[in-house]
N, C-alpha and C. Protein backbone atom coordinates (compact mmCIF):
# COMPACT_ATOMS: atom_id res chain seq x y z
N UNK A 1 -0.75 -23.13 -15.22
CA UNK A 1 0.26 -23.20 -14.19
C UNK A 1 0.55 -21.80 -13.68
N UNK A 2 0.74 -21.95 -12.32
CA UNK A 2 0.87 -20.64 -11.38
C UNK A 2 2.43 -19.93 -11.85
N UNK A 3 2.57 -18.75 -12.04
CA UNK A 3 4.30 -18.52 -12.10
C UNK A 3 4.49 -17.21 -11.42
N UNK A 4 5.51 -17.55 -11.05
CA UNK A 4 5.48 -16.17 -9.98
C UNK A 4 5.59 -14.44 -10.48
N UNK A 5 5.65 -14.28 -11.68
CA UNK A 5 5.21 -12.86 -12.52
C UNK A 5 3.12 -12.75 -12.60
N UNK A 6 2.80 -13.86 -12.19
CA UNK A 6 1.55 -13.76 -11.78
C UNK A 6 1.00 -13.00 -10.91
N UNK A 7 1.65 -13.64 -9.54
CA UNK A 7 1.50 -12.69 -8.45
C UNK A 7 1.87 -11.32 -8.73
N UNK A 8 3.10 -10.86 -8.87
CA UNK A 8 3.70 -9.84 -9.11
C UNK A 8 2.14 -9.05 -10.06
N UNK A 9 2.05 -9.39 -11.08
CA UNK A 9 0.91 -8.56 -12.09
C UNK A 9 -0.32 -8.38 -11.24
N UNK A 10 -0.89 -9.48 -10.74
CA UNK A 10 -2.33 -9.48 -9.69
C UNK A 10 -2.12 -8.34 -8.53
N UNK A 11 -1.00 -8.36 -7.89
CA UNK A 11 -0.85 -7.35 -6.72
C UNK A 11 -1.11 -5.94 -7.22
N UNK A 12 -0.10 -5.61 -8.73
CA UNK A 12 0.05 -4.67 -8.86
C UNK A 12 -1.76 -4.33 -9.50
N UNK A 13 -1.86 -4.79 -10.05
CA UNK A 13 -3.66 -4.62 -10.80
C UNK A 13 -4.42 -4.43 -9.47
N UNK A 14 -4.18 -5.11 -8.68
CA UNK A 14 -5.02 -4.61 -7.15
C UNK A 14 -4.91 -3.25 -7.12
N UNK A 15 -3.38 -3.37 -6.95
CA UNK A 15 -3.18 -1.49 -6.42
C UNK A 15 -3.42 -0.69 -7.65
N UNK A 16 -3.77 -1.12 -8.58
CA UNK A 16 -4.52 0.01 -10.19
C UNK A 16 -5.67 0.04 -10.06
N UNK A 17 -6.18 -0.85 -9.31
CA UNK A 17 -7.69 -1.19 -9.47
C UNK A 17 -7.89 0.39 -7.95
N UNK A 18 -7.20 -0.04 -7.01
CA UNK A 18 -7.72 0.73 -5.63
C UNK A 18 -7.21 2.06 -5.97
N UNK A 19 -6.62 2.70 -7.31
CA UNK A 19 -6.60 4.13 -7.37
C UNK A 19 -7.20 5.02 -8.37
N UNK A 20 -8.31 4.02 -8.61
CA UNK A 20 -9.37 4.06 -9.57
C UNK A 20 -9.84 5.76 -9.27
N UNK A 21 -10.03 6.24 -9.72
CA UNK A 21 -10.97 7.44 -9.76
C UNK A 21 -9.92 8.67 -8.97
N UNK A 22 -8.47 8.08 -9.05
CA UNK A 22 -7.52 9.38 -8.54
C UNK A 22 -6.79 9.68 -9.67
N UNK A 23 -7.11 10.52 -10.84
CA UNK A 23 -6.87 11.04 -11.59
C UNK A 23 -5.85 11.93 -11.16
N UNK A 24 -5.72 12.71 -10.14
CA UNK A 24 -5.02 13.80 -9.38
C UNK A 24 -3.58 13.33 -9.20
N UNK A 25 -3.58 11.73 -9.21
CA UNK A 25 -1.94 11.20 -9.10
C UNK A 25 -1.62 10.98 -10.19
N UNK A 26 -2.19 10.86 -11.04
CA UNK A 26 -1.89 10.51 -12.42
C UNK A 26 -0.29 10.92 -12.84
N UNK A 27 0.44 10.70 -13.56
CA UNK A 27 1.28 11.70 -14.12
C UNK A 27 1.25 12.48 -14.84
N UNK A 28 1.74 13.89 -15.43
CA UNK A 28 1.44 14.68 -16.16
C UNK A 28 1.46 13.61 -17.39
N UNK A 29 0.86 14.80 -18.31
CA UNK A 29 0.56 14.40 -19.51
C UNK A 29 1.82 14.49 -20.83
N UNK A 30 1.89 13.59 -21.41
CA UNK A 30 2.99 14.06 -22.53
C UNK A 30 2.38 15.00 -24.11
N UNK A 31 3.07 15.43 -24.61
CA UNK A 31 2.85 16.24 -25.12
C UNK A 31 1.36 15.89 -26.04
N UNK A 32 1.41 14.53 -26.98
CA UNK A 32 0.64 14.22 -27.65
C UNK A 32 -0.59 14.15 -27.02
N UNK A 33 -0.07 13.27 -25.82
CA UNK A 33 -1.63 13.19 -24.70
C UNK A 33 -2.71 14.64 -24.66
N UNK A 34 -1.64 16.00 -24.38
CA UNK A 34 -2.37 17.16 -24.19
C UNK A 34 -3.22 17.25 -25.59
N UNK A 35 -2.99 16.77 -26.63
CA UNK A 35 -4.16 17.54 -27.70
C UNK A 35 -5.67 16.60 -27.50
N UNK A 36 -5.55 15.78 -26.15
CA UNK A 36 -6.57 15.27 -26.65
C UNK A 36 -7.41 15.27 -25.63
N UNK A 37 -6.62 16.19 -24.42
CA UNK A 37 -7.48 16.56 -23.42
C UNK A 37 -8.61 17.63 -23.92
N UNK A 38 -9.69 17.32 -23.11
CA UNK A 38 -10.43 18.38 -23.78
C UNK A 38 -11.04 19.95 -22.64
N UNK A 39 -11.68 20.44 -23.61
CA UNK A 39 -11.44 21.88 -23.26
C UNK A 39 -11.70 21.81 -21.35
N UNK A 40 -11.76 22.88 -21.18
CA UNK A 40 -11.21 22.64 -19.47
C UNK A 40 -10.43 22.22 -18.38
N UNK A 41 -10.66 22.09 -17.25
CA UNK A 41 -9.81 21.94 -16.23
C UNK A 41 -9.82 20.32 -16.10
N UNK A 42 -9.25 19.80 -16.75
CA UNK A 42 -9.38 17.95 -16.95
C UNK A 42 -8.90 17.17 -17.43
N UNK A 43 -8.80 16.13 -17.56
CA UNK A 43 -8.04 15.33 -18.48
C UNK A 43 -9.15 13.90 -19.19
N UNK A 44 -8.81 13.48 -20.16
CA UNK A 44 -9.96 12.26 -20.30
C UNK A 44 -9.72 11.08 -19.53
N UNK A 45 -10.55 10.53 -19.17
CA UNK A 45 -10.70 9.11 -18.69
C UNK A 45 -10.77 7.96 -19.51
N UNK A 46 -11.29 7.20 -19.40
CA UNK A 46 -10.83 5.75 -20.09
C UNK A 46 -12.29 6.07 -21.26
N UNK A 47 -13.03 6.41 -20.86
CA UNK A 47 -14.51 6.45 -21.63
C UNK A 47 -14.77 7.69 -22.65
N UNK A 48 -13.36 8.42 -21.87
CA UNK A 48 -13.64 10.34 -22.92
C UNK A 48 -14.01 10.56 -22.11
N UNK A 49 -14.42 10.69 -20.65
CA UNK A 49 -15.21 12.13 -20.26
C UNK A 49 -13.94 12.45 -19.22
N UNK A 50 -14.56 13.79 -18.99
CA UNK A 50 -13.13 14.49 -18.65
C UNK A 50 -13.26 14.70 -16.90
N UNK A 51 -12.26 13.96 -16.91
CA UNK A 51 -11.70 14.26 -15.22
C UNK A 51 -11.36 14.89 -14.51
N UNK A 52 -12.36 16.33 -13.45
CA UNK A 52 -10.83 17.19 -13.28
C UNK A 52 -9.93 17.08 -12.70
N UNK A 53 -9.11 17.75 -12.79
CA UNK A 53 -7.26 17.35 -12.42
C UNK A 53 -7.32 18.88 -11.26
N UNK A 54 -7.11 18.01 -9.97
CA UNK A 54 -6.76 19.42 -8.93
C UNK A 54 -5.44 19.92 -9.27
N UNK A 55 -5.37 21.35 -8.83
CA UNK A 55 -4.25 21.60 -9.00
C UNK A 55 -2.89 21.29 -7.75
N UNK A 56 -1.68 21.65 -8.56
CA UNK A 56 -0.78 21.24 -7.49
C UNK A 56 -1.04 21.85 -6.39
N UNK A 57 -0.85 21.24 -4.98
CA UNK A 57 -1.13 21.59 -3.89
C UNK A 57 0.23 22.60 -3.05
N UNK A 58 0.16 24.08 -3.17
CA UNK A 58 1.45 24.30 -2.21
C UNK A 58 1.90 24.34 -0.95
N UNK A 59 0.29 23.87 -0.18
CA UNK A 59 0.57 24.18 0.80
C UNK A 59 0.04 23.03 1.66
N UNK A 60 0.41 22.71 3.01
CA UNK A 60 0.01 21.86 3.81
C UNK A 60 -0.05 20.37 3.47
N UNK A 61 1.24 20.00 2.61
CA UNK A 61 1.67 19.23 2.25
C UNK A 61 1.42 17.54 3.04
N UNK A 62 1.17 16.70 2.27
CA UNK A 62 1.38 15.24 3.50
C UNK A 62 2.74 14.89 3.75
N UNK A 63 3.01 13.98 4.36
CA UNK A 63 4.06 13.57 4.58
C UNK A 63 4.58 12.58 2.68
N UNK A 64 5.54 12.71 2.67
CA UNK A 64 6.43 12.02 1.56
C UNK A 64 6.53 10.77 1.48
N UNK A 65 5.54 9.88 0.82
CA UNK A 65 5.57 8.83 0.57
C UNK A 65 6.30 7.86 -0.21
N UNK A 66 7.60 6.84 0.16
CA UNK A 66 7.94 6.10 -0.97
C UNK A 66 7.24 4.93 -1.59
N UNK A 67 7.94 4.21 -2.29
CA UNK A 67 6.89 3.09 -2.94
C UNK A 67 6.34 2.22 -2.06
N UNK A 68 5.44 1.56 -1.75
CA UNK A 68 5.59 0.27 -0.95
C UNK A 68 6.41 -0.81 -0.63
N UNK A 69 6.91 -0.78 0.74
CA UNK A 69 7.93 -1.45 0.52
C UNK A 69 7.60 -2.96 1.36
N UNK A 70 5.98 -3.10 1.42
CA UNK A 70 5.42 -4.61 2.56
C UNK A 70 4.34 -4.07 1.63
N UNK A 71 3.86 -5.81 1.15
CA UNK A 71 2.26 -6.28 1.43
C UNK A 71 2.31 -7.02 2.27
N UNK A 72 0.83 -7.11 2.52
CA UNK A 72 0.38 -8.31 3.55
C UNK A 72 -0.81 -8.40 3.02
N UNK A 73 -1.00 -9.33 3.79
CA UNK A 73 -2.10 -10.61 3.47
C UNK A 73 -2.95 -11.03 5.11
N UNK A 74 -3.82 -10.64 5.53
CA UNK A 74 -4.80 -11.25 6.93
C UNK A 74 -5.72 -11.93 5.74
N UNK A 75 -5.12 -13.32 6.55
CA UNK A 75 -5.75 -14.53 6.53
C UNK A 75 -6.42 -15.37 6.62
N UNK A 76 -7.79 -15.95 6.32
CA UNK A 76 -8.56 -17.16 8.06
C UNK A 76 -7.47 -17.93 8.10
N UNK A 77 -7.26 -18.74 7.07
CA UNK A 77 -5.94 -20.12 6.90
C UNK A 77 -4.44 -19.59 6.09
N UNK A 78 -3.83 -19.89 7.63
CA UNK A 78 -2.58 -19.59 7.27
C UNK A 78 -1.59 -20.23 6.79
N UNK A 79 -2.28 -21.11 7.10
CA UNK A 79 -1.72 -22.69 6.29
C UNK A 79 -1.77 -22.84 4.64
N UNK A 80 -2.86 -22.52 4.47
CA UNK A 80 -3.68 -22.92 3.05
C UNK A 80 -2.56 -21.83 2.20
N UNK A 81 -2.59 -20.59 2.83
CA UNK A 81 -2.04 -19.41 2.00
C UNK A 81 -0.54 -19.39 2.05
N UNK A 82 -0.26 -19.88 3.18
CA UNK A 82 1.39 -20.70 2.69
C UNK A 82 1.44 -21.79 1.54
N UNK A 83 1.01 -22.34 1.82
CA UNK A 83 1.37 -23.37 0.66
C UNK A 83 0.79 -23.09 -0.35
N UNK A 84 0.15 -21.97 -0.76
CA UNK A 84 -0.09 -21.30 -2.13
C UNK A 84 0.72 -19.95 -2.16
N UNK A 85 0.83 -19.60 -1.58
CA UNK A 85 2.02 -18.71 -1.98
C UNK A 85 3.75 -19.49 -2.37
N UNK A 86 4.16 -19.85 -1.27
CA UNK A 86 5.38 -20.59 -1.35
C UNK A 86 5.25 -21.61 -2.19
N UNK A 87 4.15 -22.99 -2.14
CA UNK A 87 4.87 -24.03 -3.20
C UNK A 87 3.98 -23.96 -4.26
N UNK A 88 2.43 -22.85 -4.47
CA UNK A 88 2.02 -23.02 -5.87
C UNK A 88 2.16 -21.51 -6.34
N UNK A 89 2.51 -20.75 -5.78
CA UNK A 89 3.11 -19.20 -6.49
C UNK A 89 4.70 -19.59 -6.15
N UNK A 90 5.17 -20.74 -5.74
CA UNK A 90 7.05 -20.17 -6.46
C UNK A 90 8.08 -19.34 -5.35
N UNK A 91 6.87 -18.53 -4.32
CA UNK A 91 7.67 -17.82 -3.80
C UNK A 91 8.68 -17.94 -2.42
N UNK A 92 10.09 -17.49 -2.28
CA UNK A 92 10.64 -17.76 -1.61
C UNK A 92 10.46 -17.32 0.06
N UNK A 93 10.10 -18.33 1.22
CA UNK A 93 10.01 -18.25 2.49
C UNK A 93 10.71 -17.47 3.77
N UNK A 94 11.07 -16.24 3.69
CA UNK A 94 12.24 -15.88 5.02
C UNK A 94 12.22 -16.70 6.39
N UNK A 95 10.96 -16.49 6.91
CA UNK A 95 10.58 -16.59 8.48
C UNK A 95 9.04 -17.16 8.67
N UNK A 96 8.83 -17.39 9.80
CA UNK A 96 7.55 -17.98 9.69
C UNK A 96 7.54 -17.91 11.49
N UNK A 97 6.04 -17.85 11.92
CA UNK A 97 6.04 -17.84 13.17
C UNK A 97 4.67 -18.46 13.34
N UNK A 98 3.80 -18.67 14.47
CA UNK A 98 2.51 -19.08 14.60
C UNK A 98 1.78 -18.19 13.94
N UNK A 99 1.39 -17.02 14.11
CA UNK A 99 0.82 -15.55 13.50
C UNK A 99 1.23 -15.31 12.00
N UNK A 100 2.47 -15.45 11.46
CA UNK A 100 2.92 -14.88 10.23
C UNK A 100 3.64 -15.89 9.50
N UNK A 101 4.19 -15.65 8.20
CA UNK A 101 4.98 -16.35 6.83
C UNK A 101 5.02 -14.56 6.28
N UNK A 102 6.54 -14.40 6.46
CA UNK A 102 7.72 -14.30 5.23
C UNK A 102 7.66 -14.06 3.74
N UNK A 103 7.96 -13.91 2.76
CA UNK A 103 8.36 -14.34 1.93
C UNK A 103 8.95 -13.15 1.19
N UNK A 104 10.12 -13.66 0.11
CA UNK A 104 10.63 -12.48 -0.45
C UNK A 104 9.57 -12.36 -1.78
N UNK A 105 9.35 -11.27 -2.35
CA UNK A 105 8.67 -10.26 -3.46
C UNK A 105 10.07 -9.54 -4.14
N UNK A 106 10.90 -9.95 -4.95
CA UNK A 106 11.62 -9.44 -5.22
C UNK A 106 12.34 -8.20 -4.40
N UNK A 107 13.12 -8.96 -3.47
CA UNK A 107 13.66 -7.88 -2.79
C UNK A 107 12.47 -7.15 -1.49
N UNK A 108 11.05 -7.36 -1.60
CA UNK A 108 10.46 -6.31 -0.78
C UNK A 108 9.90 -7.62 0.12
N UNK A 109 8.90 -7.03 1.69
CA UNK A 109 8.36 -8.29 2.14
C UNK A 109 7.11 -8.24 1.32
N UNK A 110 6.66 -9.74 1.64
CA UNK A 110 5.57 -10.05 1.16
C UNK A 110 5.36 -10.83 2.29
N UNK A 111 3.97 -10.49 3.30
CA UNK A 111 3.63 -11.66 4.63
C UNK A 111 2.46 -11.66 4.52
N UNK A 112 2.07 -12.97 5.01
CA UNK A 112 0.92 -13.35 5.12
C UNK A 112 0.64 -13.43 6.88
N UNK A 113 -0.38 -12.72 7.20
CA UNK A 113 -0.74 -12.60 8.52
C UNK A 113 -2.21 -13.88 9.32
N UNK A 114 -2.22 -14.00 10.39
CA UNK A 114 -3.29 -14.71 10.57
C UNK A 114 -4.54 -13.42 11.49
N UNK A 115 -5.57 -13.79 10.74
CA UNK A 115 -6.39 -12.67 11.35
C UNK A 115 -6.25 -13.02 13.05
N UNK A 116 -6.85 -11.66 13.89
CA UNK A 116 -6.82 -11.96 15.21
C UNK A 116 -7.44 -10.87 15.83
N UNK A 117 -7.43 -10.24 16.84
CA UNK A 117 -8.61 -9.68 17.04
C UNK A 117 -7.91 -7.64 17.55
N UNK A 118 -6.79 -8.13 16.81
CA UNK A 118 -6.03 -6.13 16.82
C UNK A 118 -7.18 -5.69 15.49
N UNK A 119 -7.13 -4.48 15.71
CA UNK A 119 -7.63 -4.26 14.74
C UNK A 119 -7.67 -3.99 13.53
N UNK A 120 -5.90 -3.95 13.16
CA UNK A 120 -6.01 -3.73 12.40
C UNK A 120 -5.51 -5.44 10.95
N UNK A 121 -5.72 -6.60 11.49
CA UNK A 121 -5.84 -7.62 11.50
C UNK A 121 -7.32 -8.56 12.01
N UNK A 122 -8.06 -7.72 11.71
CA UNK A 122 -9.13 -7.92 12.36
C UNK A 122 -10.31 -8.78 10.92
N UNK A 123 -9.92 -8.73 9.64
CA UNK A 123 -10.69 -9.69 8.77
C UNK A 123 -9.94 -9.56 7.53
N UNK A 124 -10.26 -10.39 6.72
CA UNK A 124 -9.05 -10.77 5.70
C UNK A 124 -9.12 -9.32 5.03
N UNK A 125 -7.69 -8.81 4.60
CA UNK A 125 -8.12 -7.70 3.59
C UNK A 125 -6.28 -8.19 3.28
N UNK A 126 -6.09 -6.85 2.27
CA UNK A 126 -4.80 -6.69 1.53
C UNK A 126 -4.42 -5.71 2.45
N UNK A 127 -3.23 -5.21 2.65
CA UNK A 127 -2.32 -4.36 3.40
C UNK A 127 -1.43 -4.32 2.74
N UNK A 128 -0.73 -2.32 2.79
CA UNK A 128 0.46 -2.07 1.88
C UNK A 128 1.09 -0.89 2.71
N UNK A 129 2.40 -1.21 2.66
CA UNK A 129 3.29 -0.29 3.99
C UNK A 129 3.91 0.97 2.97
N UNK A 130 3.67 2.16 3.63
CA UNK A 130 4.33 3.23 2.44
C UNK A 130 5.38 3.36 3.73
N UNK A 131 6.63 3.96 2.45
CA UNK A 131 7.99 4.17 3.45
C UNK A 131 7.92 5.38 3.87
N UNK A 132 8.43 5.99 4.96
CA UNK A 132 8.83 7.24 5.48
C UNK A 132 9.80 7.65 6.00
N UNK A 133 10.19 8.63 6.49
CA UNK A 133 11.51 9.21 6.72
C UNK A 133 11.63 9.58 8.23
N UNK A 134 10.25 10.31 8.65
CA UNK A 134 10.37 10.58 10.16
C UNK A 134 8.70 10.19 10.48
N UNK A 135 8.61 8.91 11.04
CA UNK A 135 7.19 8.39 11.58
C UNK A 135 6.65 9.24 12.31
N UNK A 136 7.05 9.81 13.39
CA UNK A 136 6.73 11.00 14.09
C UNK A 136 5.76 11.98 13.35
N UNK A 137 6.63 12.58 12.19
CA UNK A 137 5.91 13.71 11.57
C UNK A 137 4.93 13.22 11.03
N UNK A 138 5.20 12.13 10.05
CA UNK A 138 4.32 12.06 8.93
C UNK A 138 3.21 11.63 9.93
N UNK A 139 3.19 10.27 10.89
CA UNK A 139 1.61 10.20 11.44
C UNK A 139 0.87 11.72 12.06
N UNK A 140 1.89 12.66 12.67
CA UNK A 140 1.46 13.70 13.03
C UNK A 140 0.73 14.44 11.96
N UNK A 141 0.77 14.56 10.70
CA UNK A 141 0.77 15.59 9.57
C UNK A 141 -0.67 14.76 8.98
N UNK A 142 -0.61 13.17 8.73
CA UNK A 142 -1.99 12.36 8.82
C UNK A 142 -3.10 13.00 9.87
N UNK A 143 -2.65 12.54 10.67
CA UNK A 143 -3.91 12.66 12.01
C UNK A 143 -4.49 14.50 11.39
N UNK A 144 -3.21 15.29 11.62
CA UNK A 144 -3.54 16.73 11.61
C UNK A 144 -4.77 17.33 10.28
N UNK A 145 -4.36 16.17 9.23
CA UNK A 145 -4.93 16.17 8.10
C UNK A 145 -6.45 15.46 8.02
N UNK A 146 -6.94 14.82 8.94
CA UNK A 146 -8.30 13.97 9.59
C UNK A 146 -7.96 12.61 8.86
N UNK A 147 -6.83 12.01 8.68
CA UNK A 147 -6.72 10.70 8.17
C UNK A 147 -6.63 9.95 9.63
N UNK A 148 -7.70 8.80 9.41
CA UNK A 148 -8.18 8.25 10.53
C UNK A 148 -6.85 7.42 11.31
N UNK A 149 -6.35 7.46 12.17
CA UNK A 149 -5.44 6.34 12.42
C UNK A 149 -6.36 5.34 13.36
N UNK A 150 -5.71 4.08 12.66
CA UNK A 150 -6.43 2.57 13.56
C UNK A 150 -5.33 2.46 14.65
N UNK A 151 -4.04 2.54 14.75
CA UNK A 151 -3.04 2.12 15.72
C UNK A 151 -1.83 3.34 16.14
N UNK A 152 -1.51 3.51 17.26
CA UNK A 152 -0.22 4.15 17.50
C UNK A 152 0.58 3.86 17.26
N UNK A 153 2.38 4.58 16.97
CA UNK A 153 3.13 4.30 16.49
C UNK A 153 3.61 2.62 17.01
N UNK A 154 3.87 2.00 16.87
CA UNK A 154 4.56 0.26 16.98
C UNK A 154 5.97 0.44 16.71
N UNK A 155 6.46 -0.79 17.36
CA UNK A 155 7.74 -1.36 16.97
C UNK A 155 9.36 -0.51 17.44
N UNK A 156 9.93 -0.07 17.19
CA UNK A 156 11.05 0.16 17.13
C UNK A 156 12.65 -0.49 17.26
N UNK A 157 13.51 -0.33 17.76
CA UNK A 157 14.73 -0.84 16.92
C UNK A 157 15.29 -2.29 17.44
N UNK A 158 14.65 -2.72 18.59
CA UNK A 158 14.28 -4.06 18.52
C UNK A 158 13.55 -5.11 17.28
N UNK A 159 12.45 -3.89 16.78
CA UNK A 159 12.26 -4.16 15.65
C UNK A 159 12.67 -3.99 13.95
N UNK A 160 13.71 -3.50 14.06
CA UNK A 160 13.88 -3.08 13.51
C UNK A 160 13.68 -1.78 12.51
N UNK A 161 12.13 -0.84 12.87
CA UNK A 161 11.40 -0.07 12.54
C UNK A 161 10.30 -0.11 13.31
N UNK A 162 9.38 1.20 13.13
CA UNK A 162 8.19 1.49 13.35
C UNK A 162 7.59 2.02 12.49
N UNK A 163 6.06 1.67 13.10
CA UNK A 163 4.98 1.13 11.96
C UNK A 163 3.89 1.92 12.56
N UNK A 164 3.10 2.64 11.99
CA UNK A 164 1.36 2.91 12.54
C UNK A 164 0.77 2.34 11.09
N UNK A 165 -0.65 2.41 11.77
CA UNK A 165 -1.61 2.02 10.29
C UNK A 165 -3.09 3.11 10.42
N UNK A 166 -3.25 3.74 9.10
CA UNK A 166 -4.46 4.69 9.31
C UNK A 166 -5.37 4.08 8.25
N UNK A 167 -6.81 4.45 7.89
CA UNK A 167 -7.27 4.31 7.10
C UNK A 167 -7.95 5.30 5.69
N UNK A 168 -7.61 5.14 4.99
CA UNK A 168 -8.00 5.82 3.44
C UNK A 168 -9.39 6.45 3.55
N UNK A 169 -9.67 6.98 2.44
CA UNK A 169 -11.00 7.54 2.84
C UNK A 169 -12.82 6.61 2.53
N UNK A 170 -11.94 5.30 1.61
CA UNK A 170 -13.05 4.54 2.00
C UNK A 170 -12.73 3.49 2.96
N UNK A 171 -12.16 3.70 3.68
CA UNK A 171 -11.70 2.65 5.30
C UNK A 171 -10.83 1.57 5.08
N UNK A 172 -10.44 1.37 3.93
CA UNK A 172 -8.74 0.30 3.20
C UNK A 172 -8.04 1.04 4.45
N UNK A 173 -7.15 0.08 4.46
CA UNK A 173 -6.00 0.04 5.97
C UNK A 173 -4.59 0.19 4.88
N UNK A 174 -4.04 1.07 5.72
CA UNK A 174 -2.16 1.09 5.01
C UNK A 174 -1.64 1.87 6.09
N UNK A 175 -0.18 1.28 5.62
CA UNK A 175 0.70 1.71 6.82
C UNK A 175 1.66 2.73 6.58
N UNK A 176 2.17 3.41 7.79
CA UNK A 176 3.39 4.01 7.37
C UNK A 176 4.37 3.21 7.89
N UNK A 177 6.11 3.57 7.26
CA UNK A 177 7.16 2.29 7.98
C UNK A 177 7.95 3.83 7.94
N UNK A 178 8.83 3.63 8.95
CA UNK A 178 10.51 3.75 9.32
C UNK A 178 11.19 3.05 9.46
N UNK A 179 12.06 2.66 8.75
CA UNK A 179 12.66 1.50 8.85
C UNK A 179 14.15 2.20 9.56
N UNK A 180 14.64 1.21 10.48
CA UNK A 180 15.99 2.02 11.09
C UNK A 180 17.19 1.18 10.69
N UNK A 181 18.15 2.08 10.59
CA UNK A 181 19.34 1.54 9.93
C UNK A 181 20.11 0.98 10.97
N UNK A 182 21.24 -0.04 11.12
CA UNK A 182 21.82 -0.06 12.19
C UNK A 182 23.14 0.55 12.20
C-alpha cells in the first residue's frame, strides 16, 4: 500500500540520486569523519576512493539559493497522475486547471504539469524551483556565470511571483522563484 511518506522519501532519493558526484556540497566533515579522510585534498566516497573537495569559493559567488520550495511533474497523462498522486499517494489537491493539478507536499507545492510544446514543458521530466531573493540578480549572475537559461523571467504579482528556468550542466531543468509578498 501507497502512503504518503513514500512519496516524500522517492522525491527526496531523486534529488540524492541527481547530486551524485557533487562532493563539493557535501557538508563539512565531523570530527571522527576527518580521521578517515585520506591523505590529500579529498574526502572518501562511498567505495574509499577519495574525492576532491574544491575549495571554498570567495569570489564570484552565485546567487543564494533556498531549499526547494515547488516540484513538478510534466506529464503525457494528466489524468492518470492525478489520480495517483491524490487518491493512490494520499495527497491533498489545491487547484487544478486543464494544463495543471495542485497539491500540497507538506506545506510546499507539489504540481503536476501537462507536457506542451514551451520548452521548458516540453517531455516528461522532474522539475524543482530554488527560492530567491532578487530574480533580477540571481538570473543575471546565472547567465553571467554560462548557466544556460531555457526561459525569461515569467510571472509577476498577478502571479504572485516570478519564475525563469535554466539548465544544469547535464541539461536537468530547475527554476529560480521570487515569490512576492502582498
Amino acid at each position: 500500500m501507497y502512503r504518503r511518506p513514500d512519496v516524500i522519501c522517492a522525491l527526496v532519493a531523486a534529488w540524492s540520486l541527481s547530486r551524485a558526484g557533487c562532493a563539493h556540497l557535501d557538508p563539512p566533515l565531523r570530527a571522527e569523519q576527518a580521521e578517515l579522510t585520506p591523505p590529500g585534498n579529498g574526502r572518501p566516497n562511498s567505495v574509499g576512493k577519495e574525492v576532491p573537495v574544491s575549495p571554498p569559493a570567495t569570489q564570484n559567488q552565485g546567487p543564494t539559493l533556498g531549499w526547494p520550495v515547488w516540484i513538478g511533474i510534466v506529464c503525457d497523462d494528466l489524468e492518470a497522475q492525478r489520480h495517483f498522486y491524490g487518491d493512490v499517494m494520499g495527497l491533498k489537491e489545491l487547484q487544478s486547471g486543464p494544463s495543471y493539478v495542485w497539491f500540497d507536499l507538506e506545506g510546499k507545492l507539489f504540481e503536476l504539469l501537462a507536457k506542451s510544446s514551451l520548452p521548458q514543458y516540453n517531455e516528461r521530466r522532474v522539475v524543482f524551483a530554488f527560492d530567491v531573493e532578487d530574480i533580477h540578480a540571481a538570473r543575471a549572475q546565472l547567465v553571467t556565470k554560462g548557466v544556460e537559461p531555457v526561459t525569461d523571467i515569467d510571472g509577476g504579482p498577478g502571479a504572485g511571483q516570478y519564475w525563469a528556468y535554466f539548465k544544469d550542466a547535464e541539461g536537468n531543468l530547475f527554476e529560480i522563484v521570487q515569490r512576492l509578498t502582498p
